[in-house]
C-alpha atoms as a PDB file:
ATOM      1  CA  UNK A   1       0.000   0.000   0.000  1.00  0.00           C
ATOM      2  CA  UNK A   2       1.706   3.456  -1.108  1.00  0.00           C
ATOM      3  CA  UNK A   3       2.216   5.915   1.692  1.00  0.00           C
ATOM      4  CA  UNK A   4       0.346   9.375   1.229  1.00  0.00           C
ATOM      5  CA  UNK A   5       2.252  12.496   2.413  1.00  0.00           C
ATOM      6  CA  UNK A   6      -0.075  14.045   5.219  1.00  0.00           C
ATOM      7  CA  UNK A   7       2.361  17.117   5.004  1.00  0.00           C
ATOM      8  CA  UNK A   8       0.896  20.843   4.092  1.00  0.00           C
ATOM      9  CA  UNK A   9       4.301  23.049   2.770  1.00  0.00           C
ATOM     10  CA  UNK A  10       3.964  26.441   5.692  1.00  0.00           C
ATOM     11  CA  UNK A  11       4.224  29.530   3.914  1.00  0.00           C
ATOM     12  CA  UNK A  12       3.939  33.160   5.560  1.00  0.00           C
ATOM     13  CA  UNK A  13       2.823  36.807   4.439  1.00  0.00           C
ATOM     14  CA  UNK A  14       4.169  39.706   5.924  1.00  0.00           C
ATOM     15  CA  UNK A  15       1.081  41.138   6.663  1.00  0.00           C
ATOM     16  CA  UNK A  16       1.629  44.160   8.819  1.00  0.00           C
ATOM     17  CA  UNK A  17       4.403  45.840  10.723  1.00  0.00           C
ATOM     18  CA  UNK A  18       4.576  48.426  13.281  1.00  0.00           C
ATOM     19  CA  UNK A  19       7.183  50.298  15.707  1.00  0.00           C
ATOM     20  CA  UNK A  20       6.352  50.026  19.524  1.00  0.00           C
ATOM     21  CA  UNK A  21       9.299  52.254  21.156  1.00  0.00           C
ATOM     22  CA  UNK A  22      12.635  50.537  20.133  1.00  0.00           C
ATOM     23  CA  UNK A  23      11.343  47.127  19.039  1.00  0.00           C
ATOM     24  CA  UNK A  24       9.812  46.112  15.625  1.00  0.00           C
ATOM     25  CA  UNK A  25       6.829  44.194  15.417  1.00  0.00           C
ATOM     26  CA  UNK A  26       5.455  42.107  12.328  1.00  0.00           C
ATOM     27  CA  UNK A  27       2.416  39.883  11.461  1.00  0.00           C
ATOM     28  CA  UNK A  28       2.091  37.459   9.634  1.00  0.00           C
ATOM     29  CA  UNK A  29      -0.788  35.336   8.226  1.00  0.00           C
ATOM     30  CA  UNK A  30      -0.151  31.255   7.569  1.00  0.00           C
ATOM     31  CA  UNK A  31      -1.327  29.494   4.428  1.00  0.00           C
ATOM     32  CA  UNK A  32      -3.028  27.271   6.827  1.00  0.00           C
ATOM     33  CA  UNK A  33      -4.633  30.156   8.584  1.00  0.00           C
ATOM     34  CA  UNK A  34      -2.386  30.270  11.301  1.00  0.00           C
ATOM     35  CA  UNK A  35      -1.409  33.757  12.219  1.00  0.00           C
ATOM     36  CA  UNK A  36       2.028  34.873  13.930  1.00  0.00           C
ATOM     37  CA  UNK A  37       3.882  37.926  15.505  1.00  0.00           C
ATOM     38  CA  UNK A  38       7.475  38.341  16.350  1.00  0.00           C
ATOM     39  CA  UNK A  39       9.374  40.927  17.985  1.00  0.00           C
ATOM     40  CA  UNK A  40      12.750  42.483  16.338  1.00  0.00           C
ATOM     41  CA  UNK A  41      14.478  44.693  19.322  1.00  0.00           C
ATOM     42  CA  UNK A  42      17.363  47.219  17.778  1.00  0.00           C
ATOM     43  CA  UNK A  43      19.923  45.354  18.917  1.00  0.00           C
ATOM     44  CA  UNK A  44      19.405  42.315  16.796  1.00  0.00           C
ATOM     45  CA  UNK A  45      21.637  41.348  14.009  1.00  0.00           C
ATOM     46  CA  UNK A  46      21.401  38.284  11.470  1.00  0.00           C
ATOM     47  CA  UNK A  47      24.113  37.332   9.590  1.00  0.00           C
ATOM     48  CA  UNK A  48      22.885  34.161   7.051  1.00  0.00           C
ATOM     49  CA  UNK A  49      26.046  32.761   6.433  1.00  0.00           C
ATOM     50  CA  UNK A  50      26.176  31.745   9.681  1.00  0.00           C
ATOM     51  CA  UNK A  51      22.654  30.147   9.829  1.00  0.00           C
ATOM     52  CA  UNK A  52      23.713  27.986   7.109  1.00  0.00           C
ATOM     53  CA  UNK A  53      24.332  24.446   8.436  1.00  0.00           C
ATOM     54  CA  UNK A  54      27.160  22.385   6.982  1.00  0.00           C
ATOM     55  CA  UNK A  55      26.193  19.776   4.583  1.00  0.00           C
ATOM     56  CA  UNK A  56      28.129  16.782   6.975  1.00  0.00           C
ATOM     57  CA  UNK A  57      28.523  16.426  10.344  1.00  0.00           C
ATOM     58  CA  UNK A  58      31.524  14.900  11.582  1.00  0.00           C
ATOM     59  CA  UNK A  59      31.153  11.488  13.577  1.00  0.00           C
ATOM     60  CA  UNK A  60      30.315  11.550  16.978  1.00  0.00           C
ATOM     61  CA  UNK A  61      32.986   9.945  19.361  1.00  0.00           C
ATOM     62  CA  UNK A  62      30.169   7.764  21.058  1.00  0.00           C
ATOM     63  CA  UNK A  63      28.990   5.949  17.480  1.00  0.00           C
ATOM     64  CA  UNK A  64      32.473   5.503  16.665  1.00  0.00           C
ATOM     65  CA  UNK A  65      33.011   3.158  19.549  1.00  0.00           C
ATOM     66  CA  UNK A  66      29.965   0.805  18.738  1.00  0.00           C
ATOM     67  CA  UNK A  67      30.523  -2.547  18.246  1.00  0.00           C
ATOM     68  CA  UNK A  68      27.913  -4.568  16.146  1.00  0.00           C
ATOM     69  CA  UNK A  69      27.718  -8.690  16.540  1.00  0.00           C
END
């Protein structure tokens, strides 16, 4: 029997933004309805090339002592 996906791809729209003193605010609505707010102070900084995660991982030191029978 083939497996169905039961997955929905989550996509936001910036809806709506607004100052409050120092801090950002933005809205945004879900393709599934869903809607969300974060919260940007001025101090924050994003740099993406350090988000990026590396494409291997090295091997941990506890699988490399496993023994399999």
């Amino acid at each position: 029997m083939p497996l169905n996906d039961q997955t929905t791809k989550r996509e936001a729209i910036l809806t709506q933004t607004f100052h409050e003193g120092d801090t950002i605010r933005a809205q945004y609505r879900w393709n599934t309805g869903e809607i969300s707010q974060i919260s940007v102070p001025p101090n924050f900084c994003f740099d993406p090339t350090a988000a990026v995660r590396p494409k291997s991982y090295g091997r941990s030191a506890l699988a490399s002592h496993t023994n399999v029978d």
